[in-house]
PDB file of N, CA and C in Angstrom:
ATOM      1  N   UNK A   1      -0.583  -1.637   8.800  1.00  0.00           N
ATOM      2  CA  UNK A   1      -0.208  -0.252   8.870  1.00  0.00           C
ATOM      3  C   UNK A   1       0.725   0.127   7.718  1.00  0.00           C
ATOM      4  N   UNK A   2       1.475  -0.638   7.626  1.00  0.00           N
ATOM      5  CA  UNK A   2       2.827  -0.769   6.625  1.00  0.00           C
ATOM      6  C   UNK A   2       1.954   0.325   5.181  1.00  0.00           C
ATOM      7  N   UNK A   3       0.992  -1.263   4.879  1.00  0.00           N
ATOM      8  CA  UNK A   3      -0.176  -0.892   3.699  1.00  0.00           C
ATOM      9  C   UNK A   3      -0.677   0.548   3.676  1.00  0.00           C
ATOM     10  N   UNK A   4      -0.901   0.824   4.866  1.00  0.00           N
ATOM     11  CA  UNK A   4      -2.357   2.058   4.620  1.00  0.00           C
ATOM     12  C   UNK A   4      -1.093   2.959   4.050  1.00  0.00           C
ATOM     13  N   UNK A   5       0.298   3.195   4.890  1.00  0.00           N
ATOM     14  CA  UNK A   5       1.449   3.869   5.029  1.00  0.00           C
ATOM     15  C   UNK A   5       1.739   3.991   3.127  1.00  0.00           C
ATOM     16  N   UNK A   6       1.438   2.970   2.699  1.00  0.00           N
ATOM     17  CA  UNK A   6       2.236   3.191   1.431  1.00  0.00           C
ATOM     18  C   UNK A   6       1.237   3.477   0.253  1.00  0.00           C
ATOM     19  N   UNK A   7      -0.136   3.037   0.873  1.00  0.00           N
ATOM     20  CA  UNK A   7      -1.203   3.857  -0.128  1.00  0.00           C
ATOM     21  C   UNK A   7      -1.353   5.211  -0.095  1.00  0.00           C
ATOM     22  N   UNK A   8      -0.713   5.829   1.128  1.00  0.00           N
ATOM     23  CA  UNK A   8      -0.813   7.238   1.487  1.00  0.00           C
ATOM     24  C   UNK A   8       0.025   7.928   0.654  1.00  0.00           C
ATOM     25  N   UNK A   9       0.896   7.287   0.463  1.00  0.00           N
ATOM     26  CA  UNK A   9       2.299   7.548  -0.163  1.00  0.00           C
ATOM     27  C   UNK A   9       2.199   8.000  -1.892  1.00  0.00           C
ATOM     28  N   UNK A  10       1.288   6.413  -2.151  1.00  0.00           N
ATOM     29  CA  UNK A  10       0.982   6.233  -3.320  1.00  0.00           C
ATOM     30  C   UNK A  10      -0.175   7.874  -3.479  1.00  0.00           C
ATOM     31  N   UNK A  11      -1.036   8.025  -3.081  1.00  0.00           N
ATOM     32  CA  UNK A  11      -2.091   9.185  -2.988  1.00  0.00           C
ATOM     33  C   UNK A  11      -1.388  10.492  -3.128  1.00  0.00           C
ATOM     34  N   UNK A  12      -0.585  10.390  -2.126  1.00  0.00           N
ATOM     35  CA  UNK A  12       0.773  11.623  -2.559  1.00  0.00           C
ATOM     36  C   UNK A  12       1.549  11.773  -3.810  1.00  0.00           C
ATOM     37  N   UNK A  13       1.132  11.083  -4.701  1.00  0.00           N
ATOM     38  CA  UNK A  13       2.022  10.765  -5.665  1.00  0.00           C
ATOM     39  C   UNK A  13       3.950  10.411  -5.335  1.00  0.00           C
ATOM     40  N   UNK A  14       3.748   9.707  -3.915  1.00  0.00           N
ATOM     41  CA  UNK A  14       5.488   9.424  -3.568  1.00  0.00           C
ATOM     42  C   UNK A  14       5.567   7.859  -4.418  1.00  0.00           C
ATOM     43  N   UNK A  15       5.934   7.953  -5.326  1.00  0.00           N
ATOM     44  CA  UNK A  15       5.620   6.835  -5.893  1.00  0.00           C
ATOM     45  C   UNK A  15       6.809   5.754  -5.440  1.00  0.00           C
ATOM     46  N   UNK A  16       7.907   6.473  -5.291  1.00  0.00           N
ATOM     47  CA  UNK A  16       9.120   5.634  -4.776  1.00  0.00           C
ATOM     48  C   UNK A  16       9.706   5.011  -3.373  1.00  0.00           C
ATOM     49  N   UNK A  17       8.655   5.792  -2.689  1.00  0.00           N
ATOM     50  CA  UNK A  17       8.192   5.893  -0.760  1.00  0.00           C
ATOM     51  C   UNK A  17       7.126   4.593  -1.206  1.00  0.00           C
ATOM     52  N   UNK A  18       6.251   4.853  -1.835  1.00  0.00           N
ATOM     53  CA  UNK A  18       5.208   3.847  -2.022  1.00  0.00           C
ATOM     54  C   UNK A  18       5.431   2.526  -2.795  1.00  0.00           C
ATOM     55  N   UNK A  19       6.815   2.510  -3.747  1.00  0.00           N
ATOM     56  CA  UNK A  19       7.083   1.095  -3.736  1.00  0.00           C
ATOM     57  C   UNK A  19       8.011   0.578  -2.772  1.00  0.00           C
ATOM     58  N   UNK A  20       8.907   1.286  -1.780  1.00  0.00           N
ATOM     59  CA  UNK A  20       9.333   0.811  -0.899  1.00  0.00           C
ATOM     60  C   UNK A  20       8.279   0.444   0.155  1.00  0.00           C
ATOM     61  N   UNK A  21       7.291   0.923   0.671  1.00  0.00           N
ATOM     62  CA  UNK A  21       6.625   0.583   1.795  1.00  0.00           C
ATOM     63  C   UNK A  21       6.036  -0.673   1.354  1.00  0.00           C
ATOM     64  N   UNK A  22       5.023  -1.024  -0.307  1.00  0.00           N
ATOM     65  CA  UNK A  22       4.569  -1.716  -0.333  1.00  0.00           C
ATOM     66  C   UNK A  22       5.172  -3.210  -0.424  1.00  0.00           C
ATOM     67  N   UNK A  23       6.382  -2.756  -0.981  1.00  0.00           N
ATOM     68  CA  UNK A  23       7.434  -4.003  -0.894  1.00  0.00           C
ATOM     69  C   UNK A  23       7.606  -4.763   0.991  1.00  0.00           C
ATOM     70  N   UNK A  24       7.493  -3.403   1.856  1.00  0.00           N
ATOM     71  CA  UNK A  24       7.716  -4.136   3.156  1.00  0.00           C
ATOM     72  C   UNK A  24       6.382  -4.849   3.638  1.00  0.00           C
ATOM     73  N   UNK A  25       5.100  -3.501   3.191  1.00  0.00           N
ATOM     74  CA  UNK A  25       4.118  -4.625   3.193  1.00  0.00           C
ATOM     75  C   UNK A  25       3.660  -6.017   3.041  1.00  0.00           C
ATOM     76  N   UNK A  26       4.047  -6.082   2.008  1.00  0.00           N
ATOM     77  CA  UNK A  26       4.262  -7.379   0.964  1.00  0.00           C
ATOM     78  C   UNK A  26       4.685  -8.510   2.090  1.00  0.00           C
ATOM     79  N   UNK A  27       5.809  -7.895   2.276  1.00  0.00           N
ATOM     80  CA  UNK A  27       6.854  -9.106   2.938  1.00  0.00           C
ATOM     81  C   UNK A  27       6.120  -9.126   4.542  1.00  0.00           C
ATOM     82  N   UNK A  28       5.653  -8.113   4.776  1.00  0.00           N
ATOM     83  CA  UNK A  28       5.218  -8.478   6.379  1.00  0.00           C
ATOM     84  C   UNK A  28       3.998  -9.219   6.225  1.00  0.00           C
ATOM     85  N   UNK A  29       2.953  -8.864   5.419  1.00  0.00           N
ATOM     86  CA  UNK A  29       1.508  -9.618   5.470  1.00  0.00           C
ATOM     87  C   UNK A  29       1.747 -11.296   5.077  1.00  0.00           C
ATOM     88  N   UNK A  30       3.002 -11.365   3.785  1.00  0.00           N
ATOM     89  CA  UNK A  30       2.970 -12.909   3.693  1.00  0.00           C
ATOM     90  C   UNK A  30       3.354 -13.776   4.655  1.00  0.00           C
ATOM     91  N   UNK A  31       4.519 -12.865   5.403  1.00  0.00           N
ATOM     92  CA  UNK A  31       5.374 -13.586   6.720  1.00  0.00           C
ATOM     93  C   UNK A  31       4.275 -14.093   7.460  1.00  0.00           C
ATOM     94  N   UNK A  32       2.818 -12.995   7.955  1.00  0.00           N
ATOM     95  CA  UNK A  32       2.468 -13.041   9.287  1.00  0.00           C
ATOM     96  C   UNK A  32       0.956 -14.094   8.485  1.00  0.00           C
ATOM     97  N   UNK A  33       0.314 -13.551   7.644  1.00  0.00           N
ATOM     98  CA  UNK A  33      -0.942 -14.310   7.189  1.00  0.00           C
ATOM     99  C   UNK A  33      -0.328 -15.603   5.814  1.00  0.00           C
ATOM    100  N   UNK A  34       0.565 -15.717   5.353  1.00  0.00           N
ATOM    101  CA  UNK A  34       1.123 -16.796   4.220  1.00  0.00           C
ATOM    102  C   UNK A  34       1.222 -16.116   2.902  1.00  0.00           C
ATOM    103  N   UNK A  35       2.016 -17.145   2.043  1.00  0.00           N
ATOM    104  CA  UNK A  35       1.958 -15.998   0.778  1.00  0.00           C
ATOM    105  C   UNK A  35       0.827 -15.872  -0.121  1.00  0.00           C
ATOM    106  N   UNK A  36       0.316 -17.181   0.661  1.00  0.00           N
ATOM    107  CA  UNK A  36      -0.926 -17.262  -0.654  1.00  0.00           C
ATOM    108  C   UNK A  36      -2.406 -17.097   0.250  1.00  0.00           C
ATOM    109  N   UNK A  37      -2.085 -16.402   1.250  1.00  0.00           N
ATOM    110  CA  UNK A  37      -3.000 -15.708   1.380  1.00  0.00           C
ATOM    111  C   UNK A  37      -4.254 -14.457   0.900  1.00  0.00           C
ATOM    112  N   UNK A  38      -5.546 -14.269   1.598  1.00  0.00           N
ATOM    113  CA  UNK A  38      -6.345 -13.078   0.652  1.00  0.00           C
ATOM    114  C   UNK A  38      -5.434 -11.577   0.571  1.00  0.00           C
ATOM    115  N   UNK A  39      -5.109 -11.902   1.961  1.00  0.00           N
ATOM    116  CA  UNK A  39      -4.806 -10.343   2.553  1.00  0.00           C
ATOM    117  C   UNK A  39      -3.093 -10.272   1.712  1.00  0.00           C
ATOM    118  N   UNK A  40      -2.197 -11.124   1.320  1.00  0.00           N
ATOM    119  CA  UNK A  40      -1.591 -11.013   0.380  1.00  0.00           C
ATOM    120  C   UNK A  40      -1.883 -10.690  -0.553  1.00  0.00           C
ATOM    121  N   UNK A  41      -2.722 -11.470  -1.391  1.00  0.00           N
ATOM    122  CA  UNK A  41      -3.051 -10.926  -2.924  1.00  0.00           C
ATOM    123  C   UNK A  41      -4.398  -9.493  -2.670  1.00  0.00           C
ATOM    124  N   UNK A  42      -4.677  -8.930  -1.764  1.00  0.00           N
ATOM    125  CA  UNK A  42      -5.021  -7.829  -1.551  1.00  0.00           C
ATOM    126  C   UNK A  42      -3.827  -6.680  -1.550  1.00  0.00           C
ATOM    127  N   UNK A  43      -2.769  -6.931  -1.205  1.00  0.00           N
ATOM    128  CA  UNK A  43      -1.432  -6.034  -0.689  1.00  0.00           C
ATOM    129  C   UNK A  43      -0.717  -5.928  -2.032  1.00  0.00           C
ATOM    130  N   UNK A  44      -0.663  -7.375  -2.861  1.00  0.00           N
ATOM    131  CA  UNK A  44      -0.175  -7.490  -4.013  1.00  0.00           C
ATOM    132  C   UNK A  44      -1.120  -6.751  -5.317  1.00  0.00           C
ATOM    133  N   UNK A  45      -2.311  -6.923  -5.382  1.00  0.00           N
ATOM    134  CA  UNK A  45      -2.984  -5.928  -6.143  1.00  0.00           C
ATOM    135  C   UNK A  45      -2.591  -4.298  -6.399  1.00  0.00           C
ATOM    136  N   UNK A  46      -2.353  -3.836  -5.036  1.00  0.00           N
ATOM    137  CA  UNK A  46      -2.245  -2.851  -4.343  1.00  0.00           C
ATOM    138  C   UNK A  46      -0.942  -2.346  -5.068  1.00  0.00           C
ATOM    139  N   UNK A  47       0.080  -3.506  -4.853  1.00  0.00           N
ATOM    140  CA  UNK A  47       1.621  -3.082  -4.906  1.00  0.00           C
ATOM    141  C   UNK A  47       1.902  -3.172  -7.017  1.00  0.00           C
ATOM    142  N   UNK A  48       0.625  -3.721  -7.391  1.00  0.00           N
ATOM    143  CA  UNK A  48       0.812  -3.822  -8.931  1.00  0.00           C
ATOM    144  C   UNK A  48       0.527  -2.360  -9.733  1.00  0.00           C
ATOM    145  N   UNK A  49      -0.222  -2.081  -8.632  1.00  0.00           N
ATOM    146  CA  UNK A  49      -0.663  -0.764  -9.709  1.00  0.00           C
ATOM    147  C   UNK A  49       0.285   0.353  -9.001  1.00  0.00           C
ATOM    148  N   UNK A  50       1.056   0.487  -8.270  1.00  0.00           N
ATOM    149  CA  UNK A  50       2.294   1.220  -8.039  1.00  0.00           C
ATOM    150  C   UNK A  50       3.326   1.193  -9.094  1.00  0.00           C
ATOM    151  N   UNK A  51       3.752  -0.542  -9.178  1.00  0.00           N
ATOM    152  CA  UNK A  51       4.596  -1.113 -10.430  1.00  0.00           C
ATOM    153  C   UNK A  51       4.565  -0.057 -11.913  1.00  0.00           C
ATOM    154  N   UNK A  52       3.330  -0.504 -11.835  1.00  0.00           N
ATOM    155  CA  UNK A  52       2.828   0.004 -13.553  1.00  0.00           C
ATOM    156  C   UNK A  52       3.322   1.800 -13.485  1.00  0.00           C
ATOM    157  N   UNK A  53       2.671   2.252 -12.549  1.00  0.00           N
ATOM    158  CA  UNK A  53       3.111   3.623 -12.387  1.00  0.00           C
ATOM    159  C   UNK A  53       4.416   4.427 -12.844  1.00  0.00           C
ATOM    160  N   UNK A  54       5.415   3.096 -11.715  1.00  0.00           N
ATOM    161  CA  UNK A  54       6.722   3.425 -12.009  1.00  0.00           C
ATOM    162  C   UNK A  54       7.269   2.798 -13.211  1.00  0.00           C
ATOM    163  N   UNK A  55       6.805   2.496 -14.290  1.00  0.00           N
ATOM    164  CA  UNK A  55       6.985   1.611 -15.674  1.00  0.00           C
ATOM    165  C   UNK A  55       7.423   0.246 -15.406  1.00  0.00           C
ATOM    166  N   UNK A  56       7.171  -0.615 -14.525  1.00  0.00           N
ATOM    167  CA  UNK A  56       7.601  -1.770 -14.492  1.00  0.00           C
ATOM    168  C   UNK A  56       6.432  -2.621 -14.357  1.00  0.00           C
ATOM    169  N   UNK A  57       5.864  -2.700 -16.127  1.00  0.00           N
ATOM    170  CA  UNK A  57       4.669  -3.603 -16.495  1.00  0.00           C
ATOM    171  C   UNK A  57       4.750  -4.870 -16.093  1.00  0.00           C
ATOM    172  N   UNK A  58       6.369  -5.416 -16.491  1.00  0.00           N
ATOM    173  CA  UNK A  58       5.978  -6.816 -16.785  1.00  0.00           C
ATOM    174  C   UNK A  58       5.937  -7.142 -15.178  1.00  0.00           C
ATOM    175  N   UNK A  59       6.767  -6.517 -14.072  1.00  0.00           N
ATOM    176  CA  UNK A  59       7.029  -7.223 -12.624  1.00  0.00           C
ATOM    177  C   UNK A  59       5.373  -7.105 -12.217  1.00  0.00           C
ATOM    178  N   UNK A  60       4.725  -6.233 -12.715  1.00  0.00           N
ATOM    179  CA  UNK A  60       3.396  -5.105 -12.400  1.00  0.00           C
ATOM    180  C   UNK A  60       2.017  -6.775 -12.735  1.00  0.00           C
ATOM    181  N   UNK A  61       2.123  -7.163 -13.961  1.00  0.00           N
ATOM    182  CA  UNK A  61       1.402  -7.740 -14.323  1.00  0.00           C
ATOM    183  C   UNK A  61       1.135  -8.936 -14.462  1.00  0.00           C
ATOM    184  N   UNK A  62       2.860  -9.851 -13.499  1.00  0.00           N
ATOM    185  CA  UNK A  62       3.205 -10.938 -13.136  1.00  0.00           C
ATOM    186  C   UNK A  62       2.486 -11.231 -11.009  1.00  0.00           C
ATOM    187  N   UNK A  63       2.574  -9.769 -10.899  1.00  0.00           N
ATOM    188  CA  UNK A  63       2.229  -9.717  -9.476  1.00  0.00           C
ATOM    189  C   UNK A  63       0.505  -9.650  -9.159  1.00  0.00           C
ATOM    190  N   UNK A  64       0.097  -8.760 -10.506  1.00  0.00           N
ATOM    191  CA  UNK A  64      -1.624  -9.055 -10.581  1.00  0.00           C
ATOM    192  C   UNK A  64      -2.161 -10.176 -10.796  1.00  0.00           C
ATOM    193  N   UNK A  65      -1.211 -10.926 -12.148  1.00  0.00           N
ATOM    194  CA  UNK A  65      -1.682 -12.635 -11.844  1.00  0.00           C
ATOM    195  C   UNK A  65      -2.008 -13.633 -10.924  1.00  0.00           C
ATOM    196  N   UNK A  66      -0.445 -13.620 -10.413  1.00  0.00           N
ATOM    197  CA  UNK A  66      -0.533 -14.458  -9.094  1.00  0.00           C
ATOM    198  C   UNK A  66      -1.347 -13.816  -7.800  1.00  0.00           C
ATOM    199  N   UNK A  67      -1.718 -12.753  -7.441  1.00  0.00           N
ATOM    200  CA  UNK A  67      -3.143 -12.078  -6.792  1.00  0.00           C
ATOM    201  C   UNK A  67      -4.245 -12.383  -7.389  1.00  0.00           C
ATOM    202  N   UNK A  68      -4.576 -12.645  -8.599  1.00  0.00           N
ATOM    203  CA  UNK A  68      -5.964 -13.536  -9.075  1.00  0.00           C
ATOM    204  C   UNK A  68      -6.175 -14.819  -8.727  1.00  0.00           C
ATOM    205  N   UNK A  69      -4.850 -15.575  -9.252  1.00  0.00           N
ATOM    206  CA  UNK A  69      -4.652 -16.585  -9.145  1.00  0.00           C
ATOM    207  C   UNK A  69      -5.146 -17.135  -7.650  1.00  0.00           C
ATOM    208  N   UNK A  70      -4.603 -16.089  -6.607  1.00  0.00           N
ATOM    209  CA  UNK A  70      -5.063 -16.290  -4.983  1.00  0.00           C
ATOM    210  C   UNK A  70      -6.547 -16.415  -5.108  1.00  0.00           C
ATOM    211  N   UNK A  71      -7.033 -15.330  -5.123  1.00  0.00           N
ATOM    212  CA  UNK A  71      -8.492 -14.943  -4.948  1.00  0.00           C
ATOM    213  C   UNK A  71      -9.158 -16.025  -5.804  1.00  0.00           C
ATOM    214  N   UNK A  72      -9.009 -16.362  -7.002  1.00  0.00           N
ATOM    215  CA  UNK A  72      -9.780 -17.344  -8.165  1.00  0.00           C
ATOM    216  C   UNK A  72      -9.831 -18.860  -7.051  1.00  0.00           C
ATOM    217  N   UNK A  73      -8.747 -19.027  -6.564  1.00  0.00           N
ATOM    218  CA  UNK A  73      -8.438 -20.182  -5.224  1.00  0.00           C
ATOM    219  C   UNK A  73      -9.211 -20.077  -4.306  1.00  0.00           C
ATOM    220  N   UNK A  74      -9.402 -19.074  -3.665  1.00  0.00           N
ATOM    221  CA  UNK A  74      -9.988 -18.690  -2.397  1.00  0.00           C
ATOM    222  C   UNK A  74     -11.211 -18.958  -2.860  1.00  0.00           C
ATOM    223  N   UNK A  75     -11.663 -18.505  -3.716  1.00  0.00           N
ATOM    224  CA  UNK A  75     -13.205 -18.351  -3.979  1.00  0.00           C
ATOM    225  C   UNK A  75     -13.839 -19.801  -4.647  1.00  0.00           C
ATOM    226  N   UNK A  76     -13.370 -20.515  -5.147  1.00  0.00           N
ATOM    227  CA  UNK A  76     -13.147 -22.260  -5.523  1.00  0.00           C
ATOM    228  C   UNK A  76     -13.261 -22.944  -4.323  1.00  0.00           C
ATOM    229  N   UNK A  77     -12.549 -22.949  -3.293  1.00  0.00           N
ATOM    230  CA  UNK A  77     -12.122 -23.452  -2.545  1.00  0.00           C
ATOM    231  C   UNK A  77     -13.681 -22.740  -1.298  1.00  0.00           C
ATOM    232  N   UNK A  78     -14.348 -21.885  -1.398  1.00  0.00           N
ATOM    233  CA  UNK A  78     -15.683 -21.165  -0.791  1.00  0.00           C
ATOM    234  C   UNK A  78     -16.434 -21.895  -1.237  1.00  0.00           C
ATOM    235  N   UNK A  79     -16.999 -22.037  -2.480  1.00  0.00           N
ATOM    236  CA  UNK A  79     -17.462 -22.902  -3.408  1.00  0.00           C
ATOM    237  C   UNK A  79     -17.489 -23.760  -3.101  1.00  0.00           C
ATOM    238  N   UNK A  80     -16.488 -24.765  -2.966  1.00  0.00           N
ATOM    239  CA  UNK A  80     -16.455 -26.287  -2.353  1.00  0.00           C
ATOM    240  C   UNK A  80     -17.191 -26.519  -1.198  1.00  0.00           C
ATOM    241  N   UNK A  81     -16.914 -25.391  -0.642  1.00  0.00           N
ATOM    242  CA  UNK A  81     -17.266 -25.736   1.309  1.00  0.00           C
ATOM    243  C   UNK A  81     -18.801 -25.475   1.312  1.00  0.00           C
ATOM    244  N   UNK A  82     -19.714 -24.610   0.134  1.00  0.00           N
ATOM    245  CA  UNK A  82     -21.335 -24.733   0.775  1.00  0.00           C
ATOM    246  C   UNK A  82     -21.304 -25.923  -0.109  1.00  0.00           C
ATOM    247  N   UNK A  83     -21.307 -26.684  -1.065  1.00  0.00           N
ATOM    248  CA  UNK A  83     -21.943 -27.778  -1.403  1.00  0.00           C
ATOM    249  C   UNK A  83     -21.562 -28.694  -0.937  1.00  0.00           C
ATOM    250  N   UNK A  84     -22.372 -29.721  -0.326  1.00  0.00           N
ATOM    251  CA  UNK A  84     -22.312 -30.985   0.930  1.00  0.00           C
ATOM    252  C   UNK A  84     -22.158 -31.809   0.119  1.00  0.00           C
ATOM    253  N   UNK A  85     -20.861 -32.782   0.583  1.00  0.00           N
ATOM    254  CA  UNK A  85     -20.337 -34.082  -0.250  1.00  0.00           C
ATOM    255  C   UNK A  85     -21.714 -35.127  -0.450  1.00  0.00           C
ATOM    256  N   UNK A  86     -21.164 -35.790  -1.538  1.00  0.00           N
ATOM    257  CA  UNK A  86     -22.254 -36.689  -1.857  1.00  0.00           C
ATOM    258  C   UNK A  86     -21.572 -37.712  -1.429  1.00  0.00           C
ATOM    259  N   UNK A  87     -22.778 -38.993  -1.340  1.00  0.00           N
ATOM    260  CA  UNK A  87     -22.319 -39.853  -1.057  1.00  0.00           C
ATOM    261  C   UNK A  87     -22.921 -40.736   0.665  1.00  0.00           C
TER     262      UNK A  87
END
């Protein structure tokens, strides 16, 4: 909810409502699903392009990394699981 709350925000152009919410987002989705979770680096995507908005590239483009970095994992780690060990 936090999320939808601060994309709404973001849509409004509240850009400063919307980096506070996404910041709580942030912190509630890693608490409840992990940090290196999808639904993290989904929230963190989310919360990067707010960043950039409000001119804060570098925090903006350190937070899109490590959200690739998730997903590039997740999807490796998918990968692994249909091909059947040899042996």
């Amino acid at each position: 909810m936090l999320n939808d709350l601060a994309f709404m925000s973001y849509c409004q152009g509240r850009i400063d409502s919307a980096l506070r919410l996404y910041g709580w987002a942030l912190a509630s989705t890693a608490h409840a699903c992990g940090q290196r979770s999808l639904l993290a680096a989904g929230c963190m995507n989310d919360f990067s392009k707010v960043l950039r908005l409000s001119g804060r590239w570098a925090e903006a483009q350190r937070m899109r990394d490590d959200a690739q970095a998730i997903i590039r994992r997740d999807l490796l780690r998918g990968k692994n699981r249909l091909v059947p060990p040899r042996g």
